[in-house]
Protein backbone atom coordinates (compact mmCIF):
# COMPACT_ATOMS: atom_id res chain seq x y z
CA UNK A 1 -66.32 -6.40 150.79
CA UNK A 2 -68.30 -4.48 153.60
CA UNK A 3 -66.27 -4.66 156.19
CA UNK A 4 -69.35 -4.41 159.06
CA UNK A 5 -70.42 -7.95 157.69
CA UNK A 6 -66.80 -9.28 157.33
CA UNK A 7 -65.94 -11.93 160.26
CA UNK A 8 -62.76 -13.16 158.91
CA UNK A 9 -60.13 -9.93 157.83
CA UNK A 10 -56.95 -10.26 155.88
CA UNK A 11 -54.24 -9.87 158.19
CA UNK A 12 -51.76 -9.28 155.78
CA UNK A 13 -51.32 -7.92 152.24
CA UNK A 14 -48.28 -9.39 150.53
CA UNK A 15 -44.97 -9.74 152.24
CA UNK A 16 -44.28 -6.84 153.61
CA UNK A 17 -47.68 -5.26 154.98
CA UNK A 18 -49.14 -6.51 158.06
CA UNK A 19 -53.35 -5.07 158.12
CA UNK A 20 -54.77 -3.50 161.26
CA UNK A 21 -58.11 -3.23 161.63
CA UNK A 22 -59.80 -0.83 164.28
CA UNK A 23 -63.30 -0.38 165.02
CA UNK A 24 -64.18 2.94 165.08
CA UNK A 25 -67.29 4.54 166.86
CA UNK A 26 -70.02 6.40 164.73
CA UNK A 27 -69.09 10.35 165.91
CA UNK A 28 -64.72 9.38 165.58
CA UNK A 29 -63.35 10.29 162.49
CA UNK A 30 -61.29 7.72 160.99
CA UNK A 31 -58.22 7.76 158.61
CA UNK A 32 -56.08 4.97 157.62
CA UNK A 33 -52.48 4.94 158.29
CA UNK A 34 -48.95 3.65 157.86
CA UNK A 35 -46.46 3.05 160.50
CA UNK A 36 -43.46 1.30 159.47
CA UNK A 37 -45.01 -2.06 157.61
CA UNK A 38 -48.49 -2.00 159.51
CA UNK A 39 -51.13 -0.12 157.68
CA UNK A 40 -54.21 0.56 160.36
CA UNK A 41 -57.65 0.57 158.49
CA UNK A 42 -60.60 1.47 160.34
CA UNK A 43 -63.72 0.27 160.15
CA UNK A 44 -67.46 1.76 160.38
CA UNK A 45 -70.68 1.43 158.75
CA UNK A 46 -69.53 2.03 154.87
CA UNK A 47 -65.96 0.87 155.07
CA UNK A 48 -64.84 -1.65 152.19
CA UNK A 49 -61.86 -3.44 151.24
CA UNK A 50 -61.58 -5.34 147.78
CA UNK A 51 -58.05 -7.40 147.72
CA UNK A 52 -56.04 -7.05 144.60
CA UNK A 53 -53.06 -9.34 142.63
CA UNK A 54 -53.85 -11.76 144.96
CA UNK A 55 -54.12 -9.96 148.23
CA UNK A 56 -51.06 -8.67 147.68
CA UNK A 57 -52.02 -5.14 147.22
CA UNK A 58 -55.84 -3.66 147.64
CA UNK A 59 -58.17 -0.86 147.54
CA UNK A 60 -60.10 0.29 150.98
CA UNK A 61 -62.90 3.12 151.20
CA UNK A 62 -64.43 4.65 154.46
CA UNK A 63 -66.24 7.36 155.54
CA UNK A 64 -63.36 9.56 156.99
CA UNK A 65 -65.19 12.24 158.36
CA UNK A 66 -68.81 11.39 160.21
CA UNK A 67 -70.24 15.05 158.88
CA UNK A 68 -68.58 14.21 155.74
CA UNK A 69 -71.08 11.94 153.20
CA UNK A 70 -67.91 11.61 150.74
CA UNK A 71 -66.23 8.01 151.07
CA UNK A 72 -62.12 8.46 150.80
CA UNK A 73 -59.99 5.79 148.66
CA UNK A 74 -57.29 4.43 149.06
CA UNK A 75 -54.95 1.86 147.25
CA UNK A 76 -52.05 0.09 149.43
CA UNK A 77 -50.16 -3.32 150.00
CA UNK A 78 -47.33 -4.58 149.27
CA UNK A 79 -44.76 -2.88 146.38
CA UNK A 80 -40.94 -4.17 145.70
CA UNK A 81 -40.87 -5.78 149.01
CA UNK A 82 -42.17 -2.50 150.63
CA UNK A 83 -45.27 -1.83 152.65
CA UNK A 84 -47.10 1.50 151.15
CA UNK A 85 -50.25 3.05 151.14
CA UNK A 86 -51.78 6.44 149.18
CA UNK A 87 -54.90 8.28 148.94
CA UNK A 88 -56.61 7.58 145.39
CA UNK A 89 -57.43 11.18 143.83
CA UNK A 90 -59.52 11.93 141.61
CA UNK A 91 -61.40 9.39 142.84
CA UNK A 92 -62.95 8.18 139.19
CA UNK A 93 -59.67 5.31 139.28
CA UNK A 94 -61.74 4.31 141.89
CA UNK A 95 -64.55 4.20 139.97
CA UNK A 96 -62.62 2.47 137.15
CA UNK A 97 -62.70 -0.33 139.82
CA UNK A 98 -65.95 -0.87 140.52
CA UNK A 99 -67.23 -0.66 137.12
CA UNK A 100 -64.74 -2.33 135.01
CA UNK A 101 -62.14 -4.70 137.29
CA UNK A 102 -58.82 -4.75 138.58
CA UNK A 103 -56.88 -5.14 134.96
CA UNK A 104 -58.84 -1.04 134.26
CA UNK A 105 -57.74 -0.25 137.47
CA UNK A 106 -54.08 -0.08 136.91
CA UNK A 107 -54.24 1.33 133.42
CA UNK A 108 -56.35 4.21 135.06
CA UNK A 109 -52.87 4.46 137.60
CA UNK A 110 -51.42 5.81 133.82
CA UNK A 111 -51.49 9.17 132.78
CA UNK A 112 -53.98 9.99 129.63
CA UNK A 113 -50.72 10.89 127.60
CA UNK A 114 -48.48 8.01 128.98
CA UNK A 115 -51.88 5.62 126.90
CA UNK A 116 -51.72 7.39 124.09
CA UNK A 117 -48.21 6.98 123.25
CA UNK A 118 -48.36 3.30 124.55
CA UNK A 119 -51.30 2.71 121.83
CA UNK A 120 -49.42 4.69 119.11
CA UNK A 121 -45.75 3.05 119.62
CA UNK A 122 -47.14 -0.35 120.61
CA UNK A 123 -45.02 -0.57 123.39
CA UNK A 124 -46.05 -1.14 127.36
CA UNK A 125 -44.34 1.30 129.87
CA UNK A 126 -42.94 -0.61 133.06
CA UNK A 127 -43.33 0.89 136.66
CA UNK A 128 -41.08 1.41 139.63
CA UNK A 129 -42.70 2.89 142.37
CA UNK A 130 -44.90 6.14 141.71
CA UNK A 131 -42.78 6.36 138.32
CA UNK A 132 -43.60 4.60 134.66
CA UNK A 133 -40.93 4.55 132.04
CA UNK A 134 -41.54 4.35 128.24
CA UNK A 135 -38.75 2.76 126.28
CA UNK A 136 -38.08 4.28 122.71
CA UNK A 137 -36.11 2.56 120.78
CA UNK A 138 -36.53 4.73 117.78
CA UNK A 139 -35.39 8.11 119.35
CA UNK A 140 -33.15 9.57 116.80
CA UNK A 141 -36.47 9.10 114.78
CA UNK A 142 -38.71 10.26 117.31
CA UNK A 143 -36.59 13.18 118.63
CA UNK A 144 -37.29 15.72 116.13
CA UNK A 145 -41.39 15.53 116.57
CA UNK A 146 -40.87 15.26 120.60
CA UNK A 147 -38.55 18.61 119.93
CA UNK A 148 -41.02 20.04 118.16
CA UNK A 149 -43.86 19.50 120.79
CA UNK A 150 -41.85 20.76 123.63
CA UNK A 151 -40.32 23.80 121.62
CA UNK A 152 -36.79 22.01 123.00
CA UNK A 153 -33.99 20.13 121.34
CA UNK A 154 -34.54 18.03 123.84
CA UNK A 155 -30.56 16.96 124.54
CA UNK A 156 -29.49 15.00 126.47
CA UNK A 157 -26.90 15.49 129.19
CA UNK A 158 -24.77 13.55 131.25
CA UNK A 159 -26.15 13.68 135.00
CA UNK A 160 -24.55 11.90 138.18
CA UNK A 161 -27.90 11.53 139.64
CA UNK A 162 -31.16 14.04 138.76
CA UNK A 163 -34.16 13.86 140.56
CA UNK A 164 -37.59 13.25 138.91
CA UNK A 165 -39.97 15.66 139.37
CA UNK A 166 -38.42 16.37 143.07
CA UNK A 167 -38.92 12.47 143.50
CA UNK A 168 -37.10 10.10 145.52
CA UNK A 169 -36.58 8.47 142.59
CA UNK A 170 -33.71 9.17 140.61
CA UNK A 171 -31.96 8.41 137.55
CA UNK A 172 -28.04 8.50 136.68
CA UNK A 173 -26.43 8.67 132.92
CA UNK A 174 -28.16 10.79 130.57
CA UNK A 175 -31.39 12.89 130.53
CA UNK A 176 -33.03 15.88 129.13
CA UNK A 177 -34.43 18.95 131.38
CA UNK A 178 -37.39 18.35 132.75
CA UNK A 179 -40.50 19.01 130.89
CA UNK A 180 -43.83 19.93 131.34
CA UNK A 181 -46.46 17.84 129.57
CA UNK A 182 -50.10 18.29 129.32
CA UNK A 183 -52.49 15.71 128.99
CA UNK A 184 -56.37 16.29 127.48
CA UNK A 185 -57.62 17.10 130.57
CA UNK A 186 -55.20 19.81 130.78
CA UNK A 187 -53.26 18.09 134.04
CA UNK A 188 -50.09 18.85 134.18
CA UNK A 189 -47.18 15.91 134.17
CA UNK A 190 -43.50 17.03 134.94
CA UNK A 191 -41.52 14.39 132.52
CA UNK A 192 -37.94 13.83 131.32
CA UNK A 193 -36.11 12.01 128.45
CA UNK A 194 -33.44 9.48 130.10
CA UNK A 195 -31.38 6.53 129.64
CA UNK A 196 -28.75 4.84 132.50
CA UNK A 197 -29.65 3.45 135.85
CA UNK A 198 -33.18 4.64 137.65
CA UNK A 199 -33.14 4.07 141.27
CA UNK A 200 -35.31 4.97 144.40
CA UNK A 201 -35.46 3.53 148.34
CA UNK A 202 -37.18 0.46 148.41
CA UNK A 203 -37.41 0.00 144.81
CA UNK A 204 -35.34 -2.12 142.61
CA UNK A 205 -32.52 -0.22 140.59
CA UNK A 206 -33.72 -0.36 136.87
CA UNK A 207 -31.65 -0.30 133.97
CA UNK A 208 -32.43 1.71 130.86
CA UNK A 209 -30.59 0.84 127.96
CA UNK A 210 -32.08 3.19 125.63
CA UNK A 211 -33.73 6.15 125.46
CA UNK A 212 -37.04 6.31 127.81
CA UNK A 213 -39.96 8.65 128.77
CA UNK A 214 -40.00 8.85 132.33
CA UNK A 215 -43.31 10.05 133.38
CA UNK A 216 -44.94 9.75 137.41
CA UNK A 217 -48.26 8.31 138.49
CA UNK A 218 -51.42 9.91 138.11
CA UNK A 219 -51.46 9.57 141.84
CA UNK A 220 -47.97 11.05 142.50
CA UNK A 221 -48.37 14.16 144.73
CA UNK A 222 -45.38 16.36 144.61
């Protein structure tokens, strides 16, 4: 949706973020921003908005910088009742978008390593917040090759509340050290082993019965 051509704009995304739009002349540069629950998106020649899940959450682009031919992405809305909004880098999950749909989109959210053990175990990871969460339900199986990998015996240890990866989000009961995990494309993911209660502000407490990967966002920015 180019947003120059647009008479009628969303005024809100979901429940909890109200959308400001503000014109913005040629030479200005322009960067979207959240205040509280409003998230202020400006718009120039080249801005575009594409709502997703509904219009409860969507992607925007702009050209932040006049001098600057690069167009920045973002991805905001409505999350857990909570207003957020965060720069898309690299900006191919972008591109995952445009050239494949909304459903691509949030797989591309998953790091490369987080797929590949959701393909090989047949099981889907949940989210809460910038976080995903991999149940294993056949650890004492699995525990020996993960130990392996990570050259660690990987045990786990009661906690009263350990952060994840110097998160917000938390997790009390039992986890492992944290870990560092390589994907193929060499990025680096800071994980941990866990099971008990994981818990952040604004977001839902989740309960973890068993044993689960715990593994942040591909667009988590420590």
């Amino acid at each position: 949706m180019d947003l120059t051509k647009t008479k009628t704009l969303p005024e809100r995304a979901g429940v909890a973020a109200t959308l400001k739009f503000v014109r913005v002349r040629k030479h200005d540069p322009a960067h979207p921003n959240l205040d509280g629950n409003t998230i202020t998106l400006p718009i120039r020649k080249g801005s575009e908005f594409y709502p997703l899940q509904d219009g409860n959450q969507f992607l925007f682009r702009c050209f932040e910088n006049p001098k600057n031919k690069g167009r920045h992405p973002y991805f905001g809305g409505t999350d857990e009742g909570s207003a957020f909004l965060t720069e898309i880098y690299p900006f191919e999950i972008f591109d995952e978008f445009l050239e494949r749909g909304e459903d691509a989109f949030y797989e591309a959210l998953k790091p490369p390593i987080l797929r590949f053990w959701e393909e090989k175990l047949g099981i889907k990871a949940r989210r809460q917040g910038d976080f995903y969460f991999l149940p294993l339900p056949t650890w004492d199986d699995l525990r020996p090759a993960f130990s392996l990998f990570f050259h660690n015996d990987l045990e786990l240890i009661p906690v009263e509340s350990a952060s994840l990866a110097e998160s917000r989000h938390k997790i009390t009961g039992e986890t492992t050290d944290e870990l560092i995990l390589f994907d193929r494309d060499r990025d680096i993911n800071i994980v941990r082993f866990g099971r008990g209660t994981m818990y952040a502000p604004d977001h839902e407490p989740r309960q973890l019965n068993e044993v689960h990967l715990l593994i942040p966002s591909v667009l988590f920015d420590d």
